[in-house]
N, C-alpha and C. Protein backbone atom coordinates (compact mmCIF):
# COMPACT_ATOMS: atom_id res chain seq x y z
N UNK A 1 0.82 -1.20 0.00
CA UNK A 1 0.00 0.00 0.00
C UNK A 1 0.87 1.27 0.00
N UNK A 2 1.35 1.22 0.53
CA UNK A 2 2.55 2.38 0.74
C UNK A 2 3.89 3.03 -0.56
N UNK A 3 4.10 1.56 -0.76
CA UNK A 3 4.74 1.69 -2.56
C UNK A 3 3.72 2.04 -3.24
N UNK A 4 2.65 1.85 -2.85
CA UNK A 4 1.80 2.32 -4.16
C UNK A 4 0.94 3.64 -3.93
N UNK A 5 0.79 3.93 -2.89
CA UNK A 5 1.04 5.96 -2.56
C UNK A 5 2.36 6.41 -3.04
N UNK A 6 3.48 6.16 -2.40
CA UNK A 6 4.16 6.45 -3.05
C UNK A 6 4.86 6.66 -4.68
N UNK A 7 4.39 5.59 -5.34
CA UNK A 7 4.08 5.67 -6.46
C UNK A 7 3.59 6.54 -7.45
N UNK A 8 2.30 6.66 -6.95
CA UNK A 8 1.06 7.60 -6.98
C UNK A 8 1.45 9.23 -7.30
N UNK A 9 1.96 9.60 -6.23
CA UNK A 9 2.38 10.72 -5.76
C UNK A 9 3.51 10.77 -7.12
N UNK A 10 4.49 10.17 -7.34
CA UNK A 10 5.89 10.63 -8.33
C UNK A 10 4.97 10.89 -9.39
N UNK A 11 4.32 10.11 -9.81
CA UNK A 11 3.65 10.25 -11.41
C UNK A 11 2.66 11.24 -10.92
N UNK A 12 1.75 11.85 -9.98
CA UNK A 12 1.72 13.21 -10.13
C UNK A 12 2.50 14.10 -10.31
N UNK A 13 3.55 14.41 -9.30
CA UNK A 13 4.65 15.31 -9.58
C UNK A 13 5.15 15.32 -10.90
N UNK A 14 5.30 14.48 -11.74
CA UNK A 14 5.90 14.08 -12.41
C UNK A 14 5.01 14.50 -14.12
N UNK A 15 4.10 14.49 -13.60
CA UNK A 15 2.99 14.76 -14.72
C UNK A 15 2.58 16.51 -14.54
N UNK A 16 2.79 17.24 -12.95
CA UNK A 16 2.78 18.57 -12.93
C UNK A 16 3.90 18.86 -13.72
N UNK A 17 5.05 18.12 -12.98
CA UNK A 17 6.41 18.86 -14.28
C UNK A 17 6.15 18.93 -15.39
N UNK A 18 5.37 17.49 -16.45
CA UNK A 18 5.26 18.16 -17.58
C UNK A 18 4.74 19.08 -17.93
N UNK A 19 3.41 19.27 -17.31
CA UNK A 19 2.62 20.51 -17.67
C UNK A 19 2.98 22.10 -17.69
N UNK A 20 3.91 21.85 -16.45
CA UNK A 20 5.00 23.10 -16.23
C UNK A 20 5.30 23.44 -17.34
N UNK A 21 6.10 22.68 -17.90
CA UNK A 21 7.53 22.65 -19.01
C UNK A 21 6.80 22.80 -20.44
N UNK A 22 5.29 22.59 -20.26
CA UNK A 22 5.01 22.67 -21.61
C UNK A 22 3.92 24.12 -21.83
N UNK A 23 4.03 24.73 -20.18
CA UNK A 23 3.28 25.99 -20.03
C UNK A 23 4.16 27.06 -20.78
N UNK A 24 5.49 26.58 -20.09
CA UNK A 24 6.42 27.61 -20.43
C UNK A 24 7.23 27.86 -21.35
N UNK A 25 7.44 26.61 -22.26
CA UNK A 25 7.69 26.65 -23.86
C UNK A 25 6.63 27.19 -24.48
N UNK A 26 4.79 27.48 -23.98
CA UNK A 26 3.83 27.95 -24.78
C UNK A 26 4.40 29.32 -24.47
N UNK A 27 4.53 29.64 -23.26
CA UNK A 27 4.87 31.17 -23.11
C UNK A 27 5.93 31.50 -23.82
N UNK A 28 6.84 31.42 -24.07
CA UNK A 28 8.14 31.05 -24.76
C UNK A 28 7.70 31.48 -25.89
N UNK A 29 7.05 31.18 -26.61
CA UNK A 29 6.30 31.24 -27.97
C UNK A 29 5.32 32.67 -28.13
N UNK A 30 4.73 32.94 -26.92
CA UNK A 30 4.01 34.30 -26.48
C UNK A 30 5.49 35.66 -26.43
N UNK A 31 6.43 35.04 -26.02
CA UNK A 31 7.14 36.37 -25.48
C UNK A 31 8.03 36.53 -27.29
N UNK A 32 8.28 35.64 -28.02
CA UNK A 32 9.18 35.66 -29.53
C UNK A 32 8.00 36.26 -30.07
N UNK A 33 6.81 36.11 -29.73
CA UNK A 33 5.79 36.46 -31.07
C UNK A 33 5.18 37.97 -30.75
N UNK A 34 5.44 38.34 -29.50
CA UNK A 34 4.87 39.68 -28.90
C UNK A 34 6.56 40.61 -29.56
N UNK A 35 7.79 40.09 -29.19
CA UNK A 35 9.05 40.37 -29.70
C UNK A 35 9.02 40.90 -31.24
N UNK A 36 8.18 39.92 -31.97
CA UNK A 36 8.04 40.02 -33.24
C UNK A 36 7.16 41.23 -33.72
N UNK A 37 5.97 41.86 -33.23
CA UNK A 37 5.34 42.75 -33.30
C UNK A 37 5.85 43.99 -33.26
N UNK A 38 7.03 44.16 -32.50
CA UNK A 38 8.17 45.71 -32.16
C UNK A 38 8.95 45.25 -33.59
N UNK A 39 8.83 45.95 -34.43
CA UNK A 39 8.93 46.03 -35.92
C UNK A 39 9.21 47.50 -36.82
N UNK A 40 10.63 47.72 -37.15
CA UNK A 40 10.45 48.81 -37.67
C UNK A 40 10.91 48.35 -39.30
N UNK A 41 10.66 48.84 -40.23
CA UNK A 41 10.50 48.59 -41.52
C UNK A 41 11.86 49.57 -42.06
N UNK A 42 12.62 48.78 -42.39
CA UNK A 42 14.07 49.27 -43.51
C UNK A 42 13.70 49.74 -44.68
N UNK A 43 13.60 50.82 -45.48
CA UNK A 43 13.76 51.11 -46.67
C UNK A 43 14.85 50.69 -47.53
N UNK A 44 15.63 50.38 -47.44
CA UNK A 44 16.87 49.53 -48.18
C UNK A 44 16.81 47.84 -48.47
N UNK A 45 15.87 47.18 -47.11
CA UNK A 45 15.56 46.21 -47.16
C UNK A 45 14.63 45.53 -46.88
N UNK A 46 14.46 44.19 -47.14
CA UNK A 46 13.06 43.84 -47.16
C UNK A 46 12.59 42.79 -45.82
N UNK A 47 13.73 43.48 -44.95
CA UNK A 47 14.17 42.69 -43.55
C UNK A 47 13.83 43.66 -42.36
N UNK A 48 13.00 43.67 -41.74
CA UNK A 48 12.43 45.08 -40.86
C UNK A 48 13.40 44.40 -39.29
N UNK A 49 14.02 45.33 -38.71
CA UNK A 49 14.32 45.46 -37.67
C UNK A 49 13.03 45.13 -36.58
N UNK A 50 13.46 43.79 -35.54
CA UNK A 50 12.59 43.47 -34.68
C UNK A 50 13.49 42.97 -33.32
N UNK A 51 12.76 42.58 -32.40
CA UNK A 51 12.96 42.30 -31.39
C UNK A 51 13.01 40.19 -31.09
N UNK A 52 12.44 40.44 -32.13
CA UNK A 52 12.57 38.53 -32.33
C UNK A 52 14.45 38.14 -31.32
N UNK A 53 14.81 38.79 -32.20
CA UNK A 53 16.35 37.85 -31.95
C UNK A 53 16.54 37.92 -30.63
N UNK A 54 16.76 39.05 -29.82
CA UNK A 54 16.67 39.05 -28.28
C UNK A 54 15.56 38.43 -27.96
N UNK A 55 14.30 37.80 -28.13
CA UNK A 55 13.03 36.42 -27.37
C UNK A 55 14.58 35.35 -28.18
N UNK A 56 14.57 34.95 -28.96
CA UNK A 56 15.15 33.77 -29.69
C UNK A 56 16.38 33.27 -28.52
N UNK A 57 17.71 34.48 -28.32
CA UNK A 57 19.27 34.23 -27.84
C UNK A 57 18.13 34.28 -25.73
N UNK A 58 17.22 34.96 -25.08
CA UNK A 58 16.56 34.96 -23.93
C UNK A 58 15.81 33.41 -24.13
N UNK A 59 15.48 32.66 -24.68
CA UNK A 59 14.48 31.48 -24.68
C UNK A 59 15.32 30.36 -24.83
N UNK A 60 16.49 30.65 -25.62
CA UNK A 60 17.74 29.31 -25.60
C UNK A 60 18.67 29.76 -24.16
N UNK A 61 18.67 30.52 -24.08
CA UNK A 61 19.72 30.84 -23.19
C UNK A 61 19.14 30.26 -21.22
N UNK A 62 17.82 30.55 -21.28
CA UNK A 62 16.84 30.55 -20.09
C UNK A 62 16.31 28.83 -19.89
N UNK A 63 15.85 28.25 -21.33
CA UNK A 63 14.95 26.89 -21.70
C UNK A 63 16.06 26.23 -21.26
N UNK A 64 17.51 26.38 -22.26
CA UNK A 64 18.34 25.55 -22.52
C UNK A 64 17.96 24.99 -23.94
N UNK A 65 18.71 23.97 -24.02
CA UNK A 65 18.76 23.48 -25.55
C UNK A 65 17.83 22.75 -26.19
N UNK A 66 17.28 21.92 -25.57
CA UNK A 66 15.67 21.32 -26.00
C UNK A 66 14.72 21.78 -25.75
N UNK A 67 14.50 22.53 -24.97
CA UNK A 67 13.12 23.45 -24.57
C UNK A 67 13.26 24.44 -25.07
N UNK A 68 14.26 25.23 -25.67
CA UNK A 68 14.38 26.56 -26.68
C UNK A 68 14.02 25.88 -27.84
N UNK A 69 14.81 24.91 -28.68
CA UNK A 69 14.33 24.34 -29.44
C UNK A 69 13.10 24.26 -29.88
N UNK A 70 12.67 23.49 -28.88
CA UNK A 70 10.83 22.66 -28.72
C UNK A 70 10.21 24.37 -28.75
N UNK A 71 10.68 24.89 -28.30
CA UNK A 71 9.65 26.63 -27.90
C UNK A 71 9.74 27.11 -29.84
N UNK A 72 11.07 27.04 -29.72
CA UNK A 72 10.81 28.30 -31.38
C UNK A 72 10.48 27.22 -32.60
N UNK A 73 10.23 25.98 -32.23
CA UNK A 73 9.98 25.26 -33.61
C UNK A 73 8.29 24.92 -33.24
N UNK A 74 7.66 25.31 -31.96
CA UNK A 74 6.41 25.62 -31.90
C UNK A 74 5.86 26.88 -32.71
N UNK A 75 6.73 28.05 -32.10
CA UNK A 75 6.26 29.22 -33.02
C UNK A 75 6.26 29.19 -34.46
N UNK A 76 7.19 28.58 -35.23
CA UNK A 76 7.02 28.36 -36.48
C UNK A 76 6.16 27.75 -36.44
N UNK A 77 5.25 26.89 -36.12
CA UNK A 77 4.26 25.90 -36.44
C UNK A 77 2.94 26.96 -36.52
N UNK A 78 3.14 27.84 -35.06
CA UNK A 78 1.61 28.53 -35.29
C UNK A 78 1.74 29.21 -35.96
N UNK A 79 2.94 30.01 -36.78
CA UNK A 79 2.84 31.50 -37.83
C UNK A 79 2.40 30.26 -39.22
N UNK A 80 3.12 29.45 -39.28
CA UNK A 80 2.49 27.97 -40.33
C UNK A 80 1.18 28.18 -40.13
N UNK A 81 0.41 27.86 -39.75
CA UNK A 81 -0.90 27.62 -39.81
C UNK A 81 -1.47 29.03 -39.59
N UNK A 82 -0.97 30.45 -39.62
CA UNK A 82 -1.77 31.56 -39.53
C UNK A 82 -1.88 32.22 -38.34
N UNK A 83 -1.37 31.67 -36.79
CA UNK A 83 -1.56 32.39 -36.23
C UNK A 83 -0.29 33.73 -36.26
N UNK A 84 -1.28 35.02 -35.97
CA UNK A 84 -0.45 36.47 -35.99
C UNK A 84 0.76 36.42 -35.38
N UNK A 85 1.51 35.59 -35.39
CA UNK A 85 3.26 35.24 -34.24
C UNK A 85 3.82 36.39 -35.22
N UNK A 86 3.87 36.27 -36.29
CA UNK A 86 5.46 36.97 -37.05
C UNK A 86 4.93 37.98 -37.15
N UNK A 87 6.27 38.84 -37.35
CA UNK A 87 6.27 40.63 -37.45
C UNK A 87 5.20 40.62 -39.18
N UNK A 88 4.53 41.91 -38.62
CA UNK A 88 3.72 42.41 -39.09
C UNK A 88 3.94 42.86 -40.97
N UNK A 89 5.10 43.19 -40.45
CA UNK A 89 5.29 43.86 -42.10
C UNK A 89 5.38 42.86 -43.38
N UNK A 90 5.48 41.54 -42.90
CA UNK A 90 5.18 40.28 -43.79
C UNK A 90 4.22 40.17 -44.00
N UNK A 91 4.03 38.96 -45.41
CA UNK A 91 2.67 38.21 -45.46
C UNK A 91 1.94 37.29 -44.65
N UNK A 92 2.68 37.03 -43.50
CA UNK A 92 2.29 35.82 -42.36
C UNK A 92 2.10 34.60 -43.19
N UNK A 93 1.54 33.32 -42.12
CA UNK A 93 1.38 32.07 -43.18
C UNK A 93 2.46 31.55 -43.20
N UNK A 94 2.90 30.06 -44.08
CA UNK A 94 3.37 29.54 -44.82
C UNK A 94 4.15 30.52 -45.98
N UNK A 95 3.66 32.10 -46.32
CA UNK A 95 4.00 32.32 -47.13
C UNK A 95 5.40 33.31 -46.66
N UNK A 96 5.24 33.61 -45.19
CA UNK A 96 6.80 34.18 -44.61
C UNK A 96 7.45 33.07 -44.34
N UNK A 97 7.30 31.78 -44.19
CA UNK A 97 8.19 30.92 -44.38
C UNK A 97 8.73 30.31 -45.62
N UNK A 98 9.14 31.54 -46.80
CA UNK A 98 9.43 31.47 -48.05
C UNK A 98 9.82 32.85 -48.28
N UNK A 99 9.34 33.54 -47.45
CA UNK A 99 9.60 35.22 -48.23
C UNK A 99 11.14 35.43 -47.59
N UNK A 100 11.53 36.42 -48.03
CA UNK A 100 13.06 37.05 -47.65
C UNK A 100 13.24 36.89 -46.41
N UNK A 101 12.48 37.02 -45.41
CA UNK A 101 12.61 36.63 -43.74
C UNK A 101 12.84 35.15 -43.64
N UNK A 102 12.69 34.27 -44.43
CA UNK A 102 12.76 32.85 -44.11
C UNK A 102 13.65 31.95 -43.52
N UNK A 103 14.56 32.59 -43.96
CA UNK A 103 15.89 31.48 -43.44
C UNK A 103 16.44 32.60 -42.08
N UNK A 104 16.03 33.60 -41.42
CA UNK A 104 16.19 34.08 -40.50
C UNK A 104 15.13 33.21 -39.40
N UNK A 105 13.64 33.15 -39.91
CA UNK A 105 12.76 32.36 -38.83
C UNK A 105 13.27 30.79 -38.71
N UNK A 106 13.76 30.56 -39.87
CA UNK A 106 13.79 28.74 -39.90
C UNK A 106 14.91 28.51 -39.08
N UNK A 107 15.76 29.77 -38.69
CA UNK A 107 17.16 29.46 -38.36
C UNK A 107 16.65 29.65 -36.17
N UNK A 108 15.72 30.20 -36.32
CA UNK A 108 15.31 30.36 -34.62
C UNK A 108 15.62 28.96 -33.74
N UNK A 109 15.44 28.12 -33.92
CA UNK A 109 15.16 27.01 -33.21
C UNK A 109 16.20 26.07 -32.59
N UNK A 110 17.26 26.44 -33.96
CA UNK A 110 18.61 25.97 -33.81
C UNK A 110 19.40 27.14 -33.34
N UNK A 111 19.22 28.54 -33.30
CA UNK A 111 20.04 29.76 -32.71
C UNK A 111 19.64 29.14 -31.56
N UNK A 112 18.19 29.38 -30.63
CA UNK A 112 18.09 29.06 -29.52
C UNK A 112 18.84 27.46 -28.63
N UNK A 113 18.62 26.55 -29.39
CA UNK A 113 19.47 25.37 -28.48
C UNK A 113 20.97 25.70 -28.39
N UNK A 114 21.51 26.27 -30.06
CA UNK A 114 23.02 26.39 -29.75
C UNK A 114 23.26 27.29 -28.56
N UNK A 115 22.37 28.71 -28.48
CA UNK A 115 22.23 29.59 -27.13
C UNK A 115 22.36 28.43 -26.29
N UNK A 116 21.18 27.96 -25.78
CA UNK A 116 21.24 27.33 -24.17
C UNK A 116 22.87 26.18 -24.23
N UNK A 117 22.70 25.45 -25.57
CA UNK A 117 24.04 24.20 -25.45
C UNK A 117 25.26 25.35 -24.69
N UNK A 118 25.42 26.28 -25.55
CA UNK A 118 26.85 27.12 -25.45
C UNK A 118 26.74 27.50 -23.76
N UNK A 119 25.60 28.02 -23.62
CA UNK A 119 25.42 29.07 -22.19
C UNK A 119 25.58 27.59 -21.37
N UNK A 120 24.79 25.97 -21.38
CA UNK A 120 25.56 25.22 -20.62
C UNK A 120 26.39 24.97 -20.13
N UNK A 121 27.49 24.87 -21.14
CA UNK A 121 28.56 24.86 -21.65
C UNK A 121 29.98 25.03 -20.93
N UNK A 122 29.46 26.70 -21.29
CA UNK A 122 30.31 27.41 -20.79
C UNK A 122 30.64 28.18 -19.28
N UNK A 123 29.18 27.87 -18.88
CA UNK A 123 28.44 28.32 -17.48
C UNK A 123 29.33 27.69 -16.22
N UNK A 124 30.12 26.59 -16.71
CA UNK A 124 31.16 25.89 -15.54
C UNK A 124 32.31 26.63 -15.67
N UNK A 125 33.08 27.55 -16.78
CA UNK A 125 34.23 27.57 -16.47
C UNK A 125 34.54 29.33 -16.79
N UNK A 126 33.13 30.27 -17.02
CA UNK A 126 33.66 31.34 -17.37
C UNK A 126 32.39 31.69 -16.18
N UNK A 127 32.48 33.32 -15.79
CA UNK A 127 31.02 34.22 -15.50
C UNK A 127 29.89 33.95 -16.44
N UNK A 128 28.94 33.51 -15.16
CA UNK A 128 27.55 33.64 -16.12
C UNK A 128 27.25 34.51 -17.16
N UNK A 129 27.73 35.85 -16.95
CA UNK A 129 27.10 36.77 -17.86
C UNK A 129 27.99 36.68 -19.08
N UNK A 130 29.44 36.06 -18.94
CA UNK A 130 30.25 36.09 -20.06
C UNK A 130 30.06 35.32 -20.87
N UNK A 131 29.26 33.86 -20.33
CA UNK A 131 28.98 32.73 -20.90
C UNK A 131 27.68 32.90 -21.72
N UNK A 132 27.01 33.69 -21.49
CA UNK A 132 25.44 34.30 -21.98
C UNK A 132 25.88 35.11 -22.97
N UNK A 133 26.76 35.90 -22.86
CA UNK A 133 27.14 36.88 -24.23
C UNK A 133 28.00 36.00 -24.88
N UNK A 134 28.60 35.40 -24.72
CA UNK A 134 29.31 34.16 -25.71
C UNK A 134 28.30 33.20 -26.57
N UNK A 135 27.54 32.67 -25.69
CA UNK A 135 26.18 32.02 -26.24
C UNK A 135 25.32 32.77 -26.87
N UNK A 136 25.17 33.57 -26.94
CA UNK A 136 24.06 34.85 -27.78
C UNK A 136 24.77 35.64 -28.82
N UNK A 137 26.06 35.36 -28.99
CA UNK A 137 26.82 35.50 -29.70
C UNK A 137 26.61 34.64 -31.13
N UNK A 138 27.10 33.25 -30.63
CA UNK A 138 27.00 32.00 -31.32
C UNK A 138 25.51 32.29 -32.03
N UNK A 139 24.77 32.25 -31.19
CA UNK A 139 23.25 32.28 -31.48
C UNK A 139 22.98 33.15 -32.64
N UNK A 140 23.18 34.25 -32.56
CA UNK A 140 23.09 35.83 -33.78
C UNK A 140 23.93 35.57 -34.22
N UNK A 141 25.29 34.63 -34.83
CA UNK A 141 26.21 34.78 -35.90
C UNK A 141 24.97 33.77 -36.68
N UNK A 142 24.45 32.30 -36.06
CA UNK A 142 23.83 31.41 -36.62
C UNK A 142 22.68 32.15 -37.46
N UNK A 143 21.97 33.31 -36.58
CA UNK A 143 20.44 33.56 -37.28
C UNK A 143 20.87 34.40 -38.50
N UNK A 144 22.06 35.29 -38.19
CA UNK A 144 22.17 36.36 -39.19
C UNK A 144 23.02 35.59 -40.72
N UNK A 145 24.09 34.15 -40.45
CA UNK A 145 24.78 33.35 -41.45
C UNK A 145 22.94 32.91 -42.43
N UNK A 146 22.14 32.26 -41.65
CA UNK A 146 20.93 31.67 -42.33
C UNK A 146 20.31 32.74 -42.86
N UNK A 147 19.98 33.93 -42.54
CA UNK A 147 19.09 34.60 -42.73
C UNK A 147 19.91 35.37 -44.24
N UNK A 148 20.83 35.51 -44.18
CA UNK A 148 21.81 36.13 -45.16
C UNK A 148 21.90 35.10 -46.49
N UNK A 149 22.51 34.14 -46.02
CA UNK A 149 22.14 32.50 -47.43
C UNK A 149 20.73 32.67 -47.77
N UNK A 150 19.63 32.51 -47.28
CA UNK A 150 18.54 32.70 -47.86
C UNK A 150 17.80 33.79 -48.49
N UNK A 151 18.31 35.33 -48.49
CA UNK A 151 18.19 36.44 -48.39
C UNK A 151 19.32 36.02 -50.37
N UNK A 152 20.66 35.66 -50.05
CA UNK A 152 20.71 35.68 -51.36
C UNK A 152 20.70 35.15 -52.33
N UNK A 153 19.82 33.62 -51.85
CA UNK A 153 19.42 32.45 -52.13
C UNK A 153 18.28 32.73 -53.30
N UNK A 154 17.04 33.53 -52.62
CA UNK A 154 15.93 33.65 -53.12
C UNK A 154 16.09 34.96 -54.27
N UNK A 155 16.96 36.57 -53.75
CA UNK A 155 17.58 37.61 -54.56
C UNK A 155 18.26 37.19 -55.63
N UNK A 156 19.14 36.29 -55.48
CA UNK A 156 20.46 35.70 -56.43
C UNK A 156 21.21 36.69 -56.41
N UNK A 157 21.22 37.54 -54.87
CA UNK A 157 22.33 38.83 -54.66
C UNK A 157 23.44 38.32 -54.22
N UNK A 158 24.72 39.60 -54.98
CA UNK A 158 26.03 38.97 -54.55
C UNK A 158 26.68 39.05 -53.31
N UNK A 159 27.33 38.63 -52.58
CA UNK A 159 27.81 38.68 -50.73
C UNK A 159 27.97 40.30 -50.76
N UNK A 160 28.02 41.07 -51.20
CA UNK A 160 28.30 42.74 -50.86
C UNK A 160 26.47 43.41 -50.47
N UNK A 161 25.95 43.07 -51.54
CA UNK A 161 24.98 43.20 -51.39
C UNK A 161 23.75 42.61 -50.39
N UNK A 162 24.03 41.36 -50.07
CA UNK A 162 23.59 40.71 -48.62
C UNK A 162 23.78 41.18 -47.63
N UNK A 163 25.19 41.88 -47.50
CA UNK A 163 25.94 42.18 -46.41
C UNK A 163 25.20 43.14 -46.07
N UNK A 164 24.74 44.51 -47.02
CA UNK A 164 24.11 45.46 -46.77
C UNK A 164 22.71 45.26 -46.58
N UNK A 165 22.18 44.46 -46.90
CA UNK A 165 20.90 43.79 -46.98
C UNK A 165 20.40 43.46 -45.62
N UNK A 166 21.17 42.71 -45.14
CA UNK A 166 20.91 41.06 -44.03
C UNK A 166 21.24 41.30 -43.11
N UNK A 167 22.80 41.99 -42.94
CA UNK A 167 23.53 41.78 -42.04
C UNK A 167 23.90 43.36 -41.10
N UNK A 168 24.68 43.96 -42.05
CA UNK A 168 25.50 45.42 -41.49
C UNK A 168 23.90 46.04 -40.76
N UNK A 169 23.01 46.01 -41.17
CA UNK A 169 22.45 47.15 -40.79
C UNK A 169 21.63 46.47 -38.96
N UNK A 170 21.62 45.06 -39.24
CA UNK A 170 21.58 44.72 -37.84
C UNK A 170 22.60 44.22 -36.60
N UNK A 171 23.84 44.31 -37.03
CA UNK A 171 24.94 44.33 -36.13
C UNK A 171 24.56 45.18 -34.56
N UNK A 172 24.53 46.63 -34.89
CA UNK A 172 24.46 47.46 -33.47
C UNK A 172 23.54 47.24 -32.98
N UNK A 173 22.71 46.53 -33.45
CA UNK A 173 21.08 46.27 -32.38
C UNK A 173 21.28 45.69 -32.23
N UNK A 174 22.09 43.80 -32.80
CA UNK A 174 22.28 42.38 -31.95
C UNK A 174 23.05 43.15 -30.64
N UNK A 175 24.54 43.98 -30.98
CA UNK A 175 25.17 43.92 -29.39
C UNK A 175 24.43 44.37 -28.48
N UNK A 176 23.41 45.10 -28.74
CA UNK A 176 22.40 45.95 -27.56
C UNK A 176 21.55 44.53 -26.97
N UNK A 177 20.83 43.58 -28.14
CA UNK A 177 19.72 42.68 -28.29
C UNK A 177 20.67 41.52 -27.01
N UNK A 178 22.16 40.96 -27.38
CA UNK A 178 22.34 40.35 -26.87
C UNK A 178 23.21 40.27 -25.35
N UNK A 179 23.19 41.70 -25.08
CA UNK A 179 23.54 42.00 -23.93
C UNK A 179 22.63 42.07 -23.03
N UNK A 180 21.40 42.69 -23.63
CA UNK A 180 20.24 42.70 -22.95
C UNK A 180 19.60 40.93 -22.40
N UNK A 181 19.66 40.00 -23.74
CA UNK A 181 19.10 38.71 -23.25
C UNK A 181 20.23 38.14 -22.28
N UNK A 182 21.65 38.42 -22.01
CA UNK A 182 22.72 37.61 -21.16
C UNK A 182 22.34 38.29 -19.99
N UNK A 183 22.20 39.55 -19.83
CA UNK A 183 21.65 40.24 -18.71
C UNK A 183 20.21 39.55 -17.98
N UNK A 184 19.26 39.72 -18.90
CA UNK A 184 18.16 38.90 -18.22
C UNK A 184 18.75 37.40 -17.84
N UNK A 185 19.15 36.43 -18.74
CA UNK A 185 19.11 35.28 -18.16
C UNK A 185 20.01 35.27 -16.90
N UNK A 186 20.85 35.58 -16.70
CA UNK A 186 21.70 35.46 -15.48
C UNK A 186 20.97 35.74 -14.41
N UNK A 187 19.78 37.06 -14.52
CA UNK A 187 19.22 37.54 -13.52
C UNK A 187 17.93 36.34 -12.89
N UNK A 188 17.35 35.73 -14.27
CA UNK A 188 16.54 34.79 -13.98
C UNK A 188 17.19 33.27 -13.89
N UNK A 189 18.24 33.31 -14.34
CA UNK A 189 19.39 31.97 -13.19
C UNK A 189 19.25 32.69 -11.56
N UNK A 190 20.13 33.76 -11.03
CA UNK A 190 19.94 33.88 -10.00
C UNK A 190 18.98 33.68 -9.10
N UNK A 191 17.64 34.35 -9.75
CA UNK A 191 16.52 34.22 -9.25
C UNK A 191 16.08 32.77 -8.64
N UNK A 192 16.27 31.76 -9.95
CA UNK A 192 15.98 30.40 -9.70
C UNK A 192 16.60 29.84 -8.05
N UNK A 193 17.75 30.55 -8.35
CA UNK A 193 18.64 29.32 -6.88
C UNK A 193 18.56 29.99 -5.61
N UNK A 194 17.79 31.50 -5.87
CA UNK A 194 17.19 32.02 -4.07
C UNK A 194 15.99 31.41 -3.95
């Protein structure tokens, strides 16, 4: 009787954890897609400055590597099927997972795990916060390398022209974007272990 209260009890706990873990990969998905809405529109390009990448390098860095994952390859699923997740200045749909933004969203899922893998990682042998800007680092070279190949994938533009396209003009907002997400996560590590 007693093994089997006991029992009882783990596979509750055990079944709250999942529910936890799968509250907070939904939220996860709420905070990249609210991220995505702060949208300012480039005249040079067809790539609008957003807040995505700081939810993306904050959700790998915080989840870790399978639950960042599992979080931003959810959000692609709901802007897939229509729900309002992606920045505004697109066509939403299936059909921004083809337009010039594409290989920047497709690249979220894998920025975020390499975030949390790296911030693991590195979290034993450097400062938290150094290990978070190292990892959010990794993370925004990954989104901005994908987002740039596909940018001159679909253009058939030459690397000078990507550069100006894809890349240069979001450099000074990643160092702001990813100082800001190493800052939060450390603060919400700390938080965790008081």
């Amino acid at each position: 009787m007693q093994t089997m209260t006991a029992s009882r009890t783990q596979e509750i706990s055990s079944s709250h954890s999942l529910a936890n873990r799968v509250l907070v990969v939904i939220g996860a998905t709420l905070l990249v897609a609210a991220c995505a809405h702060v949208a300012i529109p480039l005249f040079f390009t067809p790539v609008p400055l957003t807040l995505q990448t700081f939810a993306v390098v904050l959700v790998g860095l915080v989840l870790g590597p399978r639950a960042g994952f599992a979080a931003l390859a959810l959000y692609l699923a709901e802007g897939a099927i229509g729900l309002p997740v992606f920045n505004p200045q697109g066509p939403g749909g299936l059909a921004q997972l083809t337009g010039p933004t594409a290989g920047y969203l497709l690249s979220y899922p894998f920025a975020a795990a390499l975030a949390g893998f790296t911030y693991k990682h590195l979290r034993s042998t450097k400062p938290a916060f150094v290990a978070a800007l190292a990892a959010g680092t990794a993370a925004s070279v990954a989104m901005l390398s994908m987002g740039a190949g596909w940018l001159a994938l679909l253009t058939h533009s030459g690397a000078q022209t990507v550069w100006a396209a894809a890349v240069a003009p979001f450099l000074p907002g990643e160092v702001i974007k990813i100082s800001a997400a190493a800052a939060a996560a450390v603060s919400v590590q700390r938080w965790r272990k008081s």
